[in-house]
N, C-alpha and C. Protein backbone atom coordinates (compact mmCIF):
# COMPACT_ATOMS: atom_id res chain seq x y z
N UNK A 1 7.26 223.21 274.89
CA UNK A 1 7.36 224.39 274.06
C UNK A 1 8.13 225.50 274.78
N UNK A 2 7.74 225.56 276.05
CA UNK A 2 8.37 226.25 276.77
C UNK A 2 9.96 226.59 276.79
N UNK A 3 10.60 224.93 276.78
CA UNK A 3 12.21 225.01 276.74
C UNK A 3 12.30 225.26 275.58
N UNK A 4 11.85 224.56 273.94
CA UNK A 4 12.06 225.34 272.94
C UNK A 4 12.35 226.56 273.18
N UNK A 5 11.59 227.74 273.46
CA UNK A 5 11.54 228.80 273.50
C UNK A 5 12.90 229.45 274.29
N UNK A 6 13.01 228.52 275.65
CA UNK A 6 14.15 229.47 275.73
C UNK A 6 15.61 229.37 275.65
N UNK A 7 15.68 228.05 274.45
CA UNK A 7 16.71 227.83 274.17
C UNK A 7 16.93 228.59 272.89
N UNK A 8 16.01 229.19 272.66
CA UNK A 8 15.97 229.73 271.24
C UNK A 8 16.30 231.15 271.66
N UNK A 9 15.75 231.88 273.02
CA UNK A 9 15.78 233.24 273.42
C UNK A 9 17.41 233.12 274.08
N UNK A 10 17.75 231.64 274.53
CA UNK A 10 19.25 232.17 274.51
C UNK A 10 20.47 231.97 273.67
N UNK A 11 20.03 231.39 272.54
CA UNK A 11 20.67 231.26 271.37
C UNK A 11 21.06 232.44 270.77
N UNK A 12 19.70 233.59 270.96
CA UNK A 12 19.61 234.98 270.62
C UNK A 12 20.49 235.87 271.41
N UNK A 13 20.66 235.15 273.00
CA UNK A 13 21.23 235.91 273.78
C UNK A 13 22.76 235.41 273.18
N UNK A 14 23.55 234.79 272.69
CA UNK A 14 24.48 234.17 272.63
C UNK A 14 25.22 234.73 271.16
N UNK A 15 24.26 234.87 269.71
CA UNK A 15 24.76 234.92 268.93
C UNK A 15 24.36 236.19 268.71
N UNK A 16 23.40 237.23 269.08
CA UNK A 16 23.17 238.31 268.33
C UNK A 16 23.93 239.63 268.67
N UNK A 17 24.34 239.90 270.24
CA UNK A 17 24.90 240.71 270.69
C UNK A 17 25.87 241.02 270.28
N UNK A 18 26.97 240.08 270.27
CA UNK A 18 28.26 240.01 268.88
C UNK A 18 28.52 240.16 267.61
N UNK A 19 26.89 240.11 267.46
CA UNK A 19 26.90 241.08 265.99
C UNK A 19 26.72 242.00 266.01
N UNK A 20 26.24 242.76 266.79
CA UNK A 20 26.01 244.54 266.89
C UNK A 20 27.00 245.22 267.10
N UNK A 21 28.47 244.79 267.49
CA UNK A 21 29.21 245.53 267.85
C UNK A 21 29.11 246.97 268.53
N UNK A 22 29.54 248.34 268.30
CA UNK A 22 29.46 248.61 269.62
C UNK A 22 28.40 249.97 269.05
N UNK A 23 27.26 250.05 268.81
CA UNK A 23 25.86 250.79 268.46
C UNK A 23 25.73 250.89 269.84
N UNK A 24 25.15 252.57 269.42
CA UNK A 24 24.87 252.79 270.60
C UNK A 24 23.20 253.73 270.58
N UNK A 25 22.08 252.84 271.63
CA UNK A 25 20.87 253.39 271.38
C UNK A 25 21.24 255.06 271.56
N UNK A 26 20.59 255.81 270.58
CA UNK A 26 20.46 257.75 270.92
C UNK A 26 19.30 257.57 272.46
N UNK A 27 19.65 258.42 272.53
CA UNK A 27 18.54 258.90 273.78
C UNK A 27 19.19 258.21 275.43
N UNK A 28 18.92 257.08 275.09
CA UNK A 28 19.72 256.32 276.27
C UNK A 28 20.88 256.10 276.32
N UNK A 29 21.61 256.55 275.04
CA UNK A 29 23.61 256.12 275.91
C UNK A 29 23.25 254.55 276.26
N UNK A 30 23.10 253.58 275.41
CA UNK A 30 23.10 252.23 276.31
C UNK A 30 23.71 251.55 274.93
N UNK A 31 24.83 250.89 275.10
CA UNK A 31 24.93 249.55 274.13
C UNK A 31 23.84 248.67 273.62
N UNK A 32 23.71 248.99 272.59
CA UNK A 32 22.45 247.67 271.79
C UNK A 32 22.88 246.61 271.99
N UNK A 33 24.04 245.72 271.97
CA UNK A 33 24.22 244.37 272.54
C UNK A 33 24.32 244.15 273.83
N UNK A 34 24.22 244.76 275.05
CA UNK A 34 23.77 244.85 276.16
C UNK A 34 22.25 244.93 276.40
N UNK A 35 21.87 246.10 275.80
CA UNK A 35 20.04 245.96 276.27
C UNK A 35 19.88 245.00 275.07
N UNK A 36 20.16 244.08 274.15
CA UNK A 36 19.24 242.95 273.28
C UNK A 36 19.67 241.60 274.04
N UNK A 37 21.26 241.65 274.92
CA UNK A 37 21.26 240.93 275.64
C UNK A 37 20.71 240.77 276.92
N UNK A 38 20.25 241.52 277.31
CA UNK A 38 19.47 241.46 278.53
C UNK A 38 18.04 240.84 278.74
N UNK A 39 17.18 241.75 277.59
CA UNK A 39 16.43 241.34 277.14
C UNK A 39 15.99 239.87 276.92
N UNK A 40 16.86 239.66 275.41
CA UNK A 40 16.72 238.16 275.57
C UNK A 40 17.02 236.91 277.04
N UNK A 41 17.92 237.37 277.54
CA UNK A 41 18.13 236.60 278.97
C UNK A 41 17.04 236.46 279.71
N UNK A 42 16.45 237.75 279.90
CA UNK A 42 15.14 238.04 280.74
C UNK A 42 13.97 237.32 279.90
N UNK A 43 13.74 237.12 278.68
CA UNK A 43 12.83 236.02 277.97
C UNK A 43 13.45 234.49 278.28
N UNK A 44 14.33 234.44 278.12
CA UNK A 44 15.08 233.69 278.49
C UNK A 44 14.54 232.94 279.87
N UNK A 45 14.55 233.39 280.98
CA UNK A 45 13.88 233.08 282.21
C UNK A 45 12.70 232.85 282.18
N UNK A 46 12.24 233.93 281.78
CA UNK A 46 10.80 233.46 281.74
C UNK A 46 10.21 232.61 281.32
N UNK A 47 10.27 231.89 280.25
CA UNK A 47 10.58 230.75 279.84
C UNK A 47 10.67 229.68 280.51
N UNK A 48 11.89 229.46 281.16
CA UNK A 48 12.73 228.56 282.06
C UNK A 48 11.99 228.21 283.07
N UNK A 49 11.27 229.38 284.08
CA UNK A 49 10.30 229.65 284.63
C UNK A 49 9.25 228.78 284.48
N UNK A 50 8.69 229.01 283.24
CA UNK A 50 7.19 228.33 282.80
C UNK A 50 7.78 227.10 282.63
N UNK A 51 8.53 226.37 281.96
CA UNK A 51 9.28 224.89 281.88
C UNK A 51 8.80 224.41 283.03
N UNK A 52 9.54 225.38 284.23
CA UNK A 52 9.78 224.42 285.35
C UNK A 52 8.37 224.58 286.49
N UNK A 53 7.35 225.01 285.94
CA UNK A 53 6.05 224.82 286.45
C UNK A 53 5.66 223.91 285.97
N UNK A 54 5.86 223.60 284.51
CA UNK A 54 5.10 222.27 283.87
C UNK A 54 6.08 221.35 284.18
N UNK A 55 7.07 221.35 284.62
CA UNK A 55 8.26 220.63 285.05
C UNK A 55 7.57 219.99 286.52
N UNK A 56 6.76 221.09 287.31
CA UNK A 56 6.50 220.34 288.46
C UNK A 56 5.19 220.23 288.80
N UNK A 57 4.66 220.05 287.78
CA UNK A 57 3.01 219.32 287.77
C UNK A 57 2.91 218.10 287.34
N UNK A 58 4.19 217.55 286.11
CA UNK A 58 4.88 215.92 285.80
C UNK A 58 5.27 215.71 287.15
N UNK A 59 6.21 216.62 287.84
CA UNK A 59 6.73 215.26 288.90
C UNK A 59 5.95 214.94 290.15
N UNK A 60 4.78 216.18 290.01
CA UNK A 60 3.74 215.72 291.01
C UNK A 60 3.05 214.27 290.90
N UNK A 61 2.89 214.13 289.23
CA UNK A 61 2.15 212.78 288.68
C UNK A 61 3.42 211.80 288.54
N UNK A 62 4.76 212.11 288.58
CA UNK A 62 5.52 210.79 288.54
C UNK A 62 5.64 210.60 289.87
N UNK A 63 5.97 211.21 290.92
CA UNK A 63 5.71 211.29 292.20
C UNK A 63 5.14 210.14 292.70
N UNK A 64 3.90 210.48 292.24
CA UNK A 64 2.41 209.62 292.95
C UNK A 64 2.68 208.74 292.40
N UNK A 65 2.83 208.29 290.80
CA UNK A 65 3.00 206.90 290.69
C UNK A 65 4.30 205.62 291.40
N UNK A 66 5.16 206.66 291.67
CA UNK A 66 6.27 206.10 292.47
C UNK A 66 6.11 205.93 293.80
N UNK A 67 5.63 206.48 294.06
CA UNK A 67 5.34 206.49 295.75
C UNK A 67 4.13 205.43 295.82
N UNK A 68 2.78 205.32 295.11
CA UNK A 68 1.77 204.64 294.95
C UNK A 68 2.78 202.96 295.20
N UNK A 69 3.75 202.96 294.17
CA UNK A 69 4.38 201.11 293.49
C UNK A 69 5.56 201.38 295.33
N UNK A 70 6.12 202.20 295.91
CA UNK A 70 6.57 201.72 297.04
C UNK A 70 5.63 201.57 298.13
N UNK A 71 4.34 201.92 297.97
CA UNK A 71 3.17 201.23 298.79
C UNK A 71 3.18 202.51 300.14
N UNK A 72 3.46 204.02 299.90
CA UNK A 72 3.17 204.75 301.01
C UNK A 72 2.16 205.36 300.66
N UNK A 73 1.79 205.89 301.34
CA UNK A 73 0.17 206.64 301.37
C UNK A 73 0.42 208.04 301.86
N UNK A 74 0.97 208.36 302.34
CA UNK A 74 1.82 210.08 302.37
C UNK A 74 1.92 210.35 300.85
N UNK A 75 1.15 211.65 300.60
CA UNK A 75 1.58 212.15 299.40
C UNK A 75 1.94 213.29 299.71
N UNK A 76 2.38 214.01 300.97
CA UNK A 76 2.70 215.19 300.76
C UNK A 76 4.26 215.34 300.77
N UNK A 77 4.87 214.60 301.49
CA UNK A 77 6.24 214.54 301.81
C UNK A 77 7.35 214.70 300.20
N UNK A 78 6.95 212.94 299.66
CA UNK A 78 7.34 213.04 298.47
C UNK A 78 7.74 213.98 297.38
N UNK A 79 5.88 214.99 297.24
CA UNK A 79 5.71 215.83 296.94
C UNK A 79 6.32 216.97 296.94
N UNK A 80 6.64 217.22 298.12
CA UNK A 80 7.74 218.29 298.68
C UNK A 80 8.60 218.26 298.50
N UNK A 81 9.86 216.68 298.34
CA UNK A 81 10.76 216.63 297.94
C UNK A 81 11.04 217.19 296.44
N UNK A 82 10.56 216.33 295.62
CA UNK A 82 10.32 216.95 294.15
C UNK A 82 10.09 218.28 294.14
N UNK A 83 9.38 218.91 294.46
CA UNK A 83 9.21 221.09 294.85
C UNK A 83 10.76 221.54 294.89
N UNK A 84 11.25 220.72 296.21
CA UNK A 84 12.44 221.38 296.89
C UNK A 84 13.55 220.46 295.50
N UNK A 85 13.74 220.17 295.09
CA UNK A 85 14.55 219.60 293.94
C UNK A 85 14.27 220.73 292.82
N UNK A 86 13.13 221.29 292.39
CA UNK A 86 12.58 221.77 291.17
C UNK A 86 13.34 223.28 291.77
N UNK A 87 12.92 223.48 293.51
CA UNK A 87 13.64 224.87 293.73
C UNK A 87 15.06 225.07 293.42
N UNK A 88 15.83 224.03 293.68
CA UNK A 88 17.38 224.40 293.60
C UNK A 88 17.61 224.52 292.24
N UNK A 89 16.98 223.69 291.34
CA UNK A 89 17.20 224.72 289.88
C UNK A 89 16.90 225.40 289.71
N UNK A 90 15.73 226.07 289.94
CA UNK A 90 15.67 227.63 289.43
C UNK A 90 16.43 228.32 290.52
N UNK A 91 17.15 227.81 291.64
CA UNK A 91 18.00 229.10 292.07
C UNK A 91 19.14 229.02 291.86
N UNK A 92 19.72 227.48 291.55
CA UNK A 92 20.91 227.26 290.21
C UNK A 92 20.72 228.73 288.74
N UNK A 93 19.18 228.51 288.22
CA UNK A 93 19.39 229.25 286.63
C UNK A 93 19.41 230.54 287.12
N UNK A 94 18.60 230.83 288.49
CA UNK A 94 18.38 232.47 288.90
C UNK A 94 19.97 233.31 289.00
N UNK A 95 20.64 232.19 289.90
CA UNK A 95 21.97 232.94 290.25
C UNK A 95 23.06 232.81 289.57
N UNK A 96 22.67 231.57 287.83
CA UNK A 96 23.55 231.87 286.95
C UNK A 96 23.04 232.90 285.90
N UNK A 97 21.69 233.16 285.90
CA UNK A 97 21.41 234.68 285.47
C UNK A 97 21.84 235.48 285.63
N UNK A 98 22.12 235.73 287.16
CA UNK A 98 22.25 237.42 287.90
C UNK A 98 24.07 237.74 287.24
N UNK A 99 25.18 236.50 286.80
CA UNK A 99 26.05 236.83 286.84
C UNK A 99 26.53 237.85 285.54
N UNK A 100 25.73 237.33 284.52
CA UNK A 100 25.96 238.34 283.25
C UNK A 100 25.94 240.28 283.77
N UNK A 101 24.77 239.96 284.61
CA UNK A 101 24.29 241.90 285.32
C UNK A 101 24.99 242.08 285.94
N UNK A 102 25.57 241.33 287.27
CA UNK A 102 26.90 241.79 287.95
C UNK A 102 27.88 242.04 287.63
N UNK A 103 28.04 241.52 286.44
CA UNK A 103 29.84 241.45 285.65
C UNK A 103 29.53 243.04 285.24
N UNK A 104 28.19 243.48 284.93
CA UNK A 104 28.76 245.18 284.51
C UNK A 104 28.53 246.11 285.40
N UNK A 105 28.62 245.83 286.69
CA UNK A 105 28.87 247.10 287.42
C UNK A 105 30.16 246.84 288.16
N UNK A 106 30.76 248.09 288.94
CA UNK A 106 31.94 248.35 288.78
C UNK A 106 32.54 247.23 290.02
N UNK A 107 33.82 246.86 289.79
CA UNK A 107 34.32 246.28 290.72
C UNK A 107 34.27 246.35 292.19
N UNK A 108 33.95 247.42 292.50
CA UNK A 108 34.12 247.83 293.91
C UNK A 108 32.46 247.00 294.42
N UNK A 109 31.37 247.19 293.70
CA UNK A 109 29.89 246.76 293.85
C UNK A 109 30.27 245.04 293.10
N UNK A 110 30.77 244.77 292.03
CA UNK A 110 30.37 243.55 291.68
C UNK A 110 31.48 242.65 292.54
N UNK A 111 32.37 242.92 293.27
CA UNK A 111 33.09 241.69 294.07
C UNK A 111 31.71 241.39 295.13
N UNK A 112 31.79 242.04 295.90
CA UNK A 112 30.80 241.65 297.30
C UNK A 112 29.78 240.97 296.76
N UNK A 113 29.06 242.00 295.70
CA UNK A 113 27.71 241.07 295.41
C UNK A 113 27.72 239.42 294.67
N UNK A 114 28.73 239.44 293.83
CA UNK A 114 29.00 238.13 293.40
C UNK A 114 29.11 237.30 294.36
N UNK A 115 30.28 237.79 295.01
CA UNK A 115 30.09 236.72 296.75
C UNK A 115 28.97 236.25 297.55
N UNK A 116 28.62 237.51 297.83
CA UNK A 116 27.06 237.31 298.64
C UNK A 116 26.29 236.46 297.69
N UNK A 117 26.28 236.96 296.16
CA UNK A 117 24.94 235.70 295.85
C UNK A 117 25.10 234.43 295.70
N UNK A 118 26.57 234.06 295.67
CA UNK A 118 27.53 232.88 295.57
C UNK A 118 26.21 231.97 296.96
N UNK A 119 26.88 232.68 297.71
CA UNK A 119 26.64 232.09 299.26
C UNK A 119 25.13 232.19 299.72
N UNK A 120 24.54 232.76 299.09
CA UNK A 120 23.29 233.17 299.32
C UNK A 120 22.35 231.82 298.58
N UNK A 121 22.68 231.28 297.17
CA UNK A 121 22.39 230.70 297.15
C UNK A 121 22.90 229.19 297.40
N UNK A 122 23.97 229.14 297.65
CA UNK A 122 24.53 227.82 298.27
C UNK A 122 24.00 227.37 299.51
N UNK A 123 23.25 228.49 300.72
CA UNK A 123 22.47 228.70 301.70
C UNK A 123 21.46 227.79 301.48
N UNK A 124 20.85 228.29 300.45
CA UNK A 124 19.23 228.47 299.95
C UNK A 124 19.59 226.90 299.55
N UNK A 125 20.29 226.48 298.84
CA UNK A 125 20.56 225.25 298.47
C UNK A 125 21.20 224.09 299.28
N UNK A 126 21.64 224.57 300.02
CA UNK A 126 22.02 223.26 301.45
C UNK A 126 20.76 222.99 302.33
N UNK A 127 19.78 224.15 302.01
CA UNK A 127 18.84 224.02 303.25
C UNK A 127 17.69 223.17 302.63
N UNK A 128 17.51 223.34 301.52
CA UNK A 128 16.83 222.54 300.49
C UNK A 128 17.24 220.92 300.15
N UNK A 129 18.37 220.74 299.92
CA UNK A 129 19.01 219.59 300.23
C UNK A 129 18.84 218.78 301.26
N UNK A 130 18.66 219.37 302.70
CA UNK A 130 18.39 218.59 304.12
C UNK A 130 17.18 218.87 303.97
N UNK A 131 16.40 219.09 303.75
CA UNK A 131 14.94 219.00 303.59
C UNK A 131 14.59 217.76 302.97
N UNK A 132 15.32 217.75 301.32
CA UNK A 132 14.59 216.65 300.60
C UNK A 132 15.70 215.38 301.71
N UNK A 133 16.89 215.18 302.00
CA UNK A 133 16.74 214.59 303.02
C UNK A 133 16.69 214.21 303.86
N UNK A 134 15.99 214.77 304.54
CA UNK A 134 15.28 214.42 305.81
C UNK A 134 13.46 213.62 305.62
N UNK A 135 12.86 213.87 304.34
CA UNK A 135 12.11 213.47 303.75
C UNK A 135 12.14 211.89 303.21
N UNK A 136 13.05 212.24 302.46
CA UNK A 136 13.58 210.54 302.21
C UNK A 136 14.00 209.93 303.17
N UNK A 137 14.52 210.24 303.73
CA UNK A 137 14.94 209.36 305.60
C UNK A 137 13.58 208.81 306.11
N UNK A 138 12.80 209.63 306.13
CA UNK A 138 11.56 209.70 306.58
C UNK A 138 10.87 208.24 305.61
N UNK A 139 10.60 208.53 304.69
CA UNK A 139 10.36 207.75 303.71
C UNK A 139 10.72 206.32 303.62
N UNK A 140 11.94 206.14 303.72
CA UNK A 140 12.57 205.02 303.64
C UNK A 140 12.52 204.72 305.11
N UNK A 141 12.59 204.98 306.09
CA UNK A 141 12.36 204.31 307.68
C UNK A 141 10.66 203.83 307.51
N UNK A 142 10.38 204.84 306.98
CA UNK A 142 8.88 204.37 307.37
C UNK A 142 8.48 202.60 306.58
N UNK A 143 9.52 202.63 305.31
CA UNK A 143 9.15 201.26 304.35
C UNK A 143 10.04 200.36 305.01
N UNK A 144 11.40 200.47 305.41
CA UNK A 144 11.80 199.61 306.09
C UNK A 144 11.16 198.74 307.25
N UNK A 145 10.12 199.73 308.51
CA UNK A 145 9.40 199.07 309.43
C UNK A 145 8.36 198.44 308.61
N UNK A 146 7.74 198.87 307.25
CA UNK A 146 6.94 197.81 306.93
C UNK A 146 7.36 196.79 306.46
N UNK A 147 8.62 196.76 306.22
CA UNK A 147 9.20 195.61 305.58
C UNK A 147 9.59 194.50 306.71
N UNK A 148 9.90 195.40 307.68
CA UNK A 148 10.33 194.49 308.71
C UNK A 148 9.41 193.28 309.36
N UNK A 149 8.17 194.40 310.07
CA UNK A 149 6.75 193.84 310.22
C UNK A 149 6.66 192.70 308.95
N UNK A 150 6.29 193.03 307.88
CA UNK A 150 6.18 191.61 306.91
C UNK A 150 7.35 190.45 307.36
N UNK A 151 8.47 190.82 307.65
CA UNK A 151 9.16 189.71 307.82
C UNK A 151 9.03 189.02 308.88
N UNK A 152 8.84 189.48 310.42
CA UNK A 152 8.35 189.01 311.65
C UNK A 152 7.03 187.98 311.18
N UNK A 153 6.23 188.85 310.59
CA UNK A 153 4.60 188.02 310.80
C UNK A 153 5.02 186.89 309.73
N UNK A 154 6.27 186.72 308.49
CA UNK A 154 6.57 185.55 307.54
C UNK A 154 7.21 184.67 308.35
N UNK A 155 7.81 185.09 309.95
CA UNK A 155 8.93 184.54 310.99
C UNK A 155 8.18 183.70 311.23
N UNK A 156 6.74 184.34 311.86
CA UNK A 156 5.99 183.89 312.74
C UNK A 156 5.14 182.70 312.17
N UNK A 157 4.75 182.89 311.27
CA UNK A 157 3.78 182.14 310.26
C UNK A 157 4.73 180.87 310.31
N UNK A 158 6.06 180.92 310.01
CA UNK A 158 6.84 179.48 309.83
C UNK A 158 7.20 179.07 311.12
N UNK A 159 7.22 179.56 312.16
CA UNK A 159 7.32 179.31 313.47
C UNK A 159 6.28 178.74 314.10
N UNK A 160 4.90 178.96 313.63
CA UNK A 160 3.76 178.09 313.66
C UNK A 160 3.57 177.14 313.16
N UNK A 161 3.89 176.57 312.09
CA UNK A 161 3.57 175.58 311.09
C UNK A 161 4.82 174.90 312.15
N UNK A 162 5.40 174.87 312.01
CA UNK A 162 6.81 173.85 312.88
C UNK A 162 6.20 173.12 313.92
């Protein structure tokens, strides 16, 4: 229900602002298709937000069942991976949010900051990336030695019978 919602709050953000043309609220001096676009964006997130909490209480439970059928018994690692996956999208939707608000302040403020959040989250997102793998490295070494072990003691077993 959640994504319903905020595909619907940015549908609003998308088609309604362009219809207001250029009204302007009294009192505040502010464009009505600016503050209804904002608005909606900011529902918009929030939204997106709540998705991706119920987004990561499923992959806690697909998680476990996947990890359960590759036969590890670590549930936190996995776990973490999936988190750190769920993080880089919301700092994917966060920092394709912020670009609509930057585009309206003045050039001299919106070059740098566009940059900086460019990089800020590409940061945030490489470091997240070597996390999930270094996790899966982890993961997969650890199933490989059990795989291996099974194959020695299947070595051994036919090395006896001989």
């Amino acid at each position: 229900m959640s994504i319903v919602m905020a595909v619907i709050f940015y549908l609003i953000n998308t088609m309604v602002p362009p219809l207001m043309g250029d009204i302007i609220i009294p009192g505040i001096n502010l464009n009505a298709d600016m503050l209804v676009g904002t608005i909606a964006l900011i529902f918009t997130a929030i939204f997106l937000i709540r998705a991706l909490a119920d987004g990561l209480v499923l992959s806690d439970i697909l998680t476990d069942i996947f990890v359960r059928r590759l036969g590890i018994k670590e549930e936190r690692s996995p776990r973490r991976a999936a988190r750190d996956t769920i993080y880089i999208i919301v700092v994917i939707l966060i920092t394709t949010a912020l670009y609509p608000i930057i585009n309206t302040l003045e050039p001299s403020v919106r070059d740098p900051l566009s940059i900086g959040t460019t990089y800020i989250a590409l940061g945030i997102i490489l470091i997240l990336i070597y996390d999930i793998g270094r996790i899966l490295y982890r993961i997969i070494e650890r199933k490989a030695e059990s795989m291996a072990d099974r194959f020695a003691k299947m070595a051994d077993r036919v090395k006896n019978r001989e």
